[in-house]
C-alpha atoms as a PDB file:
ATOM      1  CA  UNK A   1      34.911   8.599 -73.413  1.00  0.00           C
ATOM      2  CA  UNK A   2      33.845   8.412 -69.935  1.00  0.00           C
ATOM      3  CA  UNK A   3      34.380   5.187 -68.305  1.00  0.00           C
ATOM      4  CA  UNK A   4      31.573   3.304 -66.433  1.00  0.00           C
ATOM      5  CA  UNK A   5      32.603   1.466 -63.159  1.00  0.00           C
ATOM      6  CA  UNK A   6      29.922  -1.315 -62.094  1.00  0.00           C
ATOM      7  CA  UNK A   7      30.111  -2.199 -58.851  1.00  0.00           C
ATOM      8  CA  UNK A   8      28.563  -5.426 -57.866  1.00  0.00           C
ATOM      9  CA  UNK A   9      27.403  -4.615 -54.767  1.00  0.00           C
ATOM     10  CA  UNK A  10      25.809  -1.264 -55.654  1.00  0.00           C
ATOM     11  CA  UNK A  11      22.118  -3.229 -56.113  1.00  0.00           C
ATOM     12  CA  UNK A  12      22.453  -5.515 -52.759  1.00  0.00           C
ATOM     13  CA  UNK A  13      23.119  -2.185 -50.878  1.00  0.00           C
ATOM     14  CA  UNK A  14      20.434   0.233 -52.177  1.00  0.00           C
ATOM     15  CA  UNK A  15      18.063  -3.157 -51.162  1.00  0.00           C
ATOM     16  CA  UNK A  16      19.463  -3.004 -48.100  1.00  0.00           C
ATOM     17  CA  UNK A  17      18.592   0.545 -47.421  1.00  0.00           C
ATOM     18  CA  UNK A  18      15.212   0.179 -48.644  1.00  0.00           C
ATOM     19  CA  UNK A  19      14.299  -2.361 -46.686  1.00  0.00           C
ATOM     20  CA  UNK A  20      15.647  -0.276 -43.314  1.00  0.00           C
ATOM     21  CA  UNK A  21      13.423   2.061 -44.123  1.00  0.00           C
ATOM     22  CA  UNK A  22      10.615   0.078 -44.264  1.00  0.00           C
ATOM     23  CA  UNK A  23      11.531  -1.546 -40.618  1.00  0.00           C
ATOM     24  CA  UNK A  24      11.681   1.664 -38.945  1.00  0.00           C
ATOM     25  CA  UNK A  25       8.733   2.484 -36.831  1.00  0.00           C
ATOM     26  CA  UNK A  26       8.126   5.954 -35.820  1.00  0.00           C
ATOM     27  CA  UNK A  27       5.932   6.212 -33.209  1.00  0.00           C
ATOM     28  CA  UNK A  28       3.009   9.194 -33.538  1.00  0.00           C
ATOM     29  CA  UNK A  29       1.997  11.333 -30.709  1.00  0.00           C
ATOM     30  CA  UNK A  30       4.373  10.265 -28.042  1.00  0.00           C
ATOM     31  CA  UNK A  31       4.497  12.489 -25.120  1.00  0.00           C
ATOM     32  CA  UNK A  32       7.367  13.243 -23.078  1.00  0.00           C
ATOM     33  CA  UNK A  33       5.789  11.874 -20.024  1.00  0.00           C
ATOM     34  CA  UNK A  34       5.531   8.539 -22.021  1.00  0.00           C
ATOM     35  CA  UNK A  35       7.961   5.877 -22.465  1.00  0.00           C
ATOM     36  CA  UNK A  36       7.913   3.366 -25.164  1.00  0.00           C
ATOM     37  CA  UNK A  37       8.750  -0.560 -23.599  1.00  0.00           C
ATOM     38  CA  UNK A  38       7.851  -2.516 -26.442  1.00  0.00           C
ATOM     39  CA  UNK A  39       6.299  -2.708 -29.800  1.00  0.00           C
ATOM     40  CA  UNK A  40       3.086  -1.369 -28.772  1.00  0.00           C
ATOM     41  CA  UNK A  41       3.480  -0.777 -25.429  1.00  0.00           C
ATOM     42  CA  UNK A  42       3.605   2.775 -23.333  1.00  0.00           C
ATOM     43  CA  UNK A  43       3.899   3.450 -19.869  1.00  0.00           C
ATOM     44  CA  UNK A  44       3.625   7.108 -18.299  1.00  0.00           C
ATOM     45  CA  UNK A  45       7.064   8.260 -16.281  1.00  0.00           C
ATOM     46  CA  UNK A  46       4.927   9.253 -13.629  1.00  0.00           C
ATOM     47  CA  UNK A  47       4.716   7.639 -10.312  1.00  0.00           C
ATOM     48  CA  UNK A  48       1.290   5.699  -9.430  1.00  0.00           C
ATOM     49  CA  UNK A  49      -0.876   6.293  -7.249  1.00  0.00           C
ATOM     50  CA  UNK A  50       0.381   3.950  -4.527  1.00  0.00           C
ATOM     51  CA  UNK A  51       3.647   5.144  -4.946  1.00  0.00           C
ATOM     52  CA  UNK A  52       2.607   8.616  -4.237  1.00  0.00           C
ATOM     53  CA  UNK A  53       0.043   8.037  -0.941  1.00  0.00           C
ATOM     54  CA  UNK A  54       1.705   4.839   0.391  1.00  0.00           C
ATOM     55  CA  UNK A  55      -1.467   4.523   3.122  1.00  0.00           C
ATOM     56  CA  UNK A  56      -3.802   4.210  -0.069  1.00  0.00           C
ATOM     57  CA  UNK A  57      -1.719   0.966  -1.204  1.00  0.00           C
ATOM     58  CA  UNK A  58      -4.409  -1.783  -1.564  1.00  0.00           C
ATOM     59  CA  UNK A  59      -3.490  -4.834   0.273  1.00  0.00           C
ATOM     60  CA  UNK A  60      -4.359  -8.289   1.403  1.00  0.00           C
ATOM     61  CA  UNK A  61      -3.293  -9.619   3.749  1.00  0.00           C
ATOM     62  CA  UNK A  62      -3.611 -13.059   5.809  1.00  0.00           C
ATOM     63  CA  UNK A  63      -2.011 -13.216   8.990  1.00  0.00           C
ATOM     64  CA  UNK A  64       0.513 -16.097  10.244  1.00  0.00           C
ATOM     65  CA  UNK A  65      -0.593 -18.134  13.234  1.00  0.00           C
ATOM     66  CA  UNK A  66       2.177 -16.203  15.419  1.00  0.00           C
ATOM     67  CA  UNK A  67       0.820 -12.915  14.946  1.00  0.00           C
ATOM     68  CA  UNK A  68      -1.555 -13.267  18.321  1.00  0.00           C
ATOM     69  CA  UNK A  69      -2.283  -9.968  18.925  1.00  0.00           C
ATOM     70  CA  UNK A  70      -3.245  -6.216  17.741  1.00  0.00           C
ATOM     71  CA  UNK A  71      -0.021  -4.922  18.046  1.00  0.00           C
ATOM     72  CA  UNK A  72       1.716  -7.950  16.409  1.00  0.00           C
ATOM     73  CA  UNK A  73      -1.064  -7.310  13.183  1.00  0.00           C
ATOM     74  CA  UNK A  74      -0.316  -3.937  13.132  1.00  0.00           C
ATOM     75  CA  UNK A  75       3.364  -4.238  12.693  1.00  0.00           C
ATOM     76  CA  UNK A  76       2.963  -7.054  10.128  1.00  0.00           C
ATOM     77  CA  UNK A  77       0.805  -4.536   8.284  1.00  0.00           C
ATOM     78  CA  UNK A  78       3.358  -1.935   8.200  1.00  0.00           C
ATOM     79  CA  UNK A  79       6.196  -3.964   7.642  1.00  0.00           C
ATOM     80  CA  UNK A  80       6.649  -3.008   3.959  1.00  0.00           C
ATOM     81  CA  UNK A  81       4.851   0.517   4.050  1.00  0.00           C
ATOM     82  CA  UNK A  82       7.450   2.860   4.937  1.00  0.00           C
ATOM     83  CA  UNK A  83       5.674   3.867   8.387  1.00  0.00           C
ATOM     84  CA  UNK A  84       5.914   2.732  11.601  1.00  0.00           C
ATOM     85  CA  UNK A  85       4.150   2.503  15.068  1.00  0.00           C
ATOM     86  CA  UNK A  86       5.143   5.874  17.409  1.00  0.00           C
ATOM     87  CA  UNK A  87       6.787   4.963  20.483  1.00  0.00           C
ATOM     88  CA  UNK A  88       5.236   3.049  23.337  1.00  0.00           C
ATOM     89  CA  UNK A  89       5.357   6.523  25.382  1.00  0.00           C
ATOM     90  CA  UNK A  90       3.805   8.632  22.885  1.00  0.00           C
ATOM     91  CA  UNK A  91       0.909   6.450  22.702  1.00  0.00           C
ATOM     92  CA  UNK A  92      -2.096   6.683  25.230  1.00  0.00           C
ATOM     93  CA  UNK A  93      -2.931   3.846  27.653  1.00  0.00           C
ATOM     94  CA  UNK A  94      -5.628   2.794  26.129  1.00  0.00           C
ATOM     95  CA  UNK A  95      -4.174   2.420  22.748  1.00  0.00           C
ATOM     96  CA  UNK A  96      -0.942   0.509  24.408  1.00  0.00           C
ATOM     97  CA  UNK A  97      -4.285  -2.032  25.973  1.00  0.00           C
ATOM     98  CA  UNK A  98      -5.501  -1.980  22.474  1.00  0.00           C
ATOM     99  CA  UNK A  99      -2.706  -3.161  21.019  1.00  0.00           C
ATOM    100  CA  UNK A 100      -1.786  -5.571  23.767  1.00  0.00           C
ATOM    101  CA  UNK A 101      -5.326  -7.124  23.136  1.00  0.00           C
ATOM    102  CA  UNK A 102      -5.639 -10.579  21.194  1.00  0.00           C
ATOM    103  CA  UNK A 103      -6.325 -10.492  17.504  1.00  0.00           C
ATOM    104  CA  UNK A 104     -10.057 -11.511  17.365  1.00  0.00           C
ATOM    105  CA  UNK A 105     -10.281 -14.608  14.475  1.00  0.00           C
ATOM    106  CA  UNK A 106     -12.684 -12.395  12.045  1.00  0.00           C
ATOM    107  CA  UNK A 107      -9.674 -10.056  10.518  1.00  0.00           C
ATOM    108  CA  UNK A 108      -7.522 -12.599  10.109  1.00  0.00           C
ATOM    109  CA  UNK A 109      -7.974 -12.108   7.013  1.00  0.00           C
ATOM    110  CA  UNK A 110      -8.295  -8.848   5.524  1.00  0.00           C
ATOM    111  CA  UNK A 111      -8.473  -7.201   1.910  1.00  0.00           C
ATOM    112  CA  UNK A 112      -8.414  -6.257  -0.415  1.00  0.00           C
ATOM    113  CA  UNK A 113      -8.482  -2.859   1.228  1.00  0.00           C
ATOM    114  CA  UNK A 114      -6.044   0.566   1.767  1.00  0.00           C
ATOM    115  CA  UNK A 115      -3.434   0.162   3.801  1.00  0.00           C
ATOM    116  CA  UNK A 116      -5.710   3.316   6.367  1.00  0.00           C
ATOM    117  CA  UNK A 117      -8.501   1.322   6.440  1.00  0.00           C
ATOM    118  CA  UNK A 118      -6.610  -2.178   7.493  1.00  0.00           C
ATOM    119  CA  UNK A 119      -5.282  -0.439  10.091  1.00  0.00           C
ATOM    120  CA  UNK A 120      -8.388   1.124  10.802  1.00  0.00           C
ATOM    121  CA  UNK A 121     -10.030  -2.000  10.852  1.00  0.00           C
ATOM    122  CA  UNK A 122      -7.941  -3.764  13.406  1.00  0.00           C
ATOM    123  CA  UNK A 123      -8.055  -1.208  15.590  1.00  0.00           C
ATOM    124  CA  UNK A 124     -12.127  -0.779  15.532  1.00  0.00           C
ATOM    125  CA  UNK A 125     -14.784   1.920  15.647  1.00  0.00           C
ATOM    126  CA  UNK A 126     -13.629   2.973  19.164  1.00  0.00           C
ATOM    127  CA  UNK A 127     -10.274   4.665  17.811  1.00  0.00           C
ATOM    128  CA  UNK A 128      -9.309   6.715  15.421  1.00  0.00           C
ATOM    129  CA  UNK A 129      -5.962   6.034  13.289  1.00  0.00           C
ATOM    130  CA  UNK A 130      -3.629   9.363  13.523  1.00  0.00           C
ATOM    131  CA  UNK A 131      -0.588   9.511  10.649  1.00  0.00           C
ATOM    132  CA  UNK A 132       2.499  11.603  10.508  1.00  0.00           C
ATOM    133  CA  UNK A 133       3.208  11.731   6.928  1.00  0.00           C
ATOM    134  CA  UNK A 134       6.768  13.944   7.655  1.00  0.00           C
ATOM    135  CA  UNK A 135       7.695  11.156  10.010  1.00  0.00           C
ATOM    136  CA  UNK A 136       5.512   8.189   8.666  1.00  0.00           C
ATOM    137  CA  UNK A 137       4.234   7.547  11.460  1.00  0.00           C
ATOM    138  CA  UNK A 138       1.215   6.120  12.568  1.00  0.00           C
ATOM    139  CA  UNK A 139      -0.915   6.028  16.602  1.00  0.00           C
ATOM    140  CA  UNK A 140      -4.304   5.296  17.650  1.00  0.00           C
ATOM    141  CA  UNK A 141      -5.910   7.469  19.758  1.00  0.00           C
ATOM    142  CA  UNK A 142      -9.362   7.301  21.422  1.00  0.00           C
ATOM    143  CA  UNK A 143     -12.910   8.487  19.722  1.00  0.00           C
ATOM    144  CA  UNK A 144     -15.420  10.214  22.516  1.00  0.00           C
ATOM    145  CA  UNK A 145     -15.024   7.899  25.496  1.00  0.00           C
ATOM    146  CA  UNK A 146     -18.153   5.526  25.134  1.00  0.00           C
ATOM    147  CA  UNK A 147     -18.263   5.255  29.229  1.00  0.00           C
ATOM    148  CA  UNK A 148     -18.187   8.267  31.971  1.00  0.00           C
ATOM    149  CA  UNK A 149     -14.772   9.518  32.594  1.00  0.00           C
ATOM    150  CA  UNK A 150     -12.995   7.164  35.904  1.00  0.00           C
ATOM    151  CA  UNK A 151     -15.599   3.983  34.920  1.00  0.00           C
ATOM    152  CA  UNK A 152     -14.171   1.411  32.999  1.00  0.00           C
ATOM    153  CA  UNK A 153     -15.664  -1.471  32.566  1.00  0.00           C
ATOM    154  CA  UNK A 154     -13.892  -4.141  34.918  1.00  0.00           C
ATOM    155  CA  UNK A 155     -14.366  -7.418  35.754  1.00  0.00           C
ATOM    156  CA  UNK A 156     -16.281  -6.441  38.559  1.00  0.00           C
ATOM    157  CA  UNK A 157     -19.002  -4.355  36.785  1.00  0.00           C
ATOM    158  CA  UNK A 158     -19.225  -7.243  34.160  1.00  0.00           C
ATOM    159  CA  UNK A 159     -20.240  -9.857  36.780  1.00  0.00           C
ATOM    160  CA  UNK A 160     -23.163  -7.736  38.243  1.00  0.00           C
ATOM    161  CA  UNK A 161     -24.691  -8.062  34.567  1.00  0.00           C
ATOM    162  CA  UNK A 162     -27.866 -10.185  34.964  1.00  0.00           C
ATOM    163  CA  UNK A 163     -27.177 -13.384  32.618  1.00  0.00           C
ATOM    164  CA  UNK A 164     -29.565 -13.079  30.451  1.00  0.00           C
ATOM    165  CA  UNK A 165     -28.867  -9.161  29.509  1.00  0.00           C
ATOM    166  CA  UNK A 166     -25.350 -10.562  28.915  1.00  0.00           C
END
């Protein structure tokens, strides 16, 4: 005669697994380059774009009433960015009076834009904005000089401007 043991729980637990198996979500087609952060959300494990070419970050930026100058903008910009101005002696002259030069009201503010053309922006048509990616960092030097080489424009040549060509 073979004995029959009931257990009481034996229903209660095969529910139990049922119901786990209904709850468990497998997720189709997930790549190893993806990662799962909620329900129905994926995000690639890659790096963006601006994390990748940190002068193509979009920003925009408006500048405090302190920053008075070129310079002064230009380090504000890159205060975040991982680059940074080259030294006052590897930079021409005319980009030290550039940056020494007072920050005109118009690109106050500025953006949204790259970080490149911010800085490209600040420093005008009349330069050109050099990077060193291997040491992140960044210089202005001059496009085609605009006036014949030993003329600058002074105050002296400005004043013998007729008034009304001015």
């Amino acid at each position: 005669m073979t004995r029959r043991i009931y257990n009481k729980r034996h229903p209660a637990g095969i529910l139990a697994v049922c119901l786990a198996g209904i709850c468990v979500t497998v997720t189709p087609d997930l790549k190893a380059s993806e990662v799962q952060v909620g329900r129905y959300s994926l995000l690639s494990a890659a790096p963006t774009e601006a994390q990748t070419d940190l002068m193509g970050t979009t920003v925009t930026v408006q500048f405090p009433e302190r920053i008075q100058s070129v310079g002064e903008a230009v380090h504000y910009l890159l205060q975040r960015s991982g680059y940074r101005l080259a030294n006052a002696e590897a930079l021409d002259p005319e980009a030290m009076a550039l940056l020494s030069l007072p920050l005109p009201a118009v690109p106050r503010n500025l953006g949204p834009l790259t970080l490149q053309q911010a800085l490209q922006t600040l420093a005008g048509p009349t330069f050109r904005l050099v990077e060193d990616p291997v040491h992140r960092l960044i210089a202005f030097e001059r496009c085609a000089p605009a006036w014949p080489a030993g003329e600058g424009v002074g105050e002296a040549q400005i004043a013998k401007v007729p008034p009304h060509a001015q």
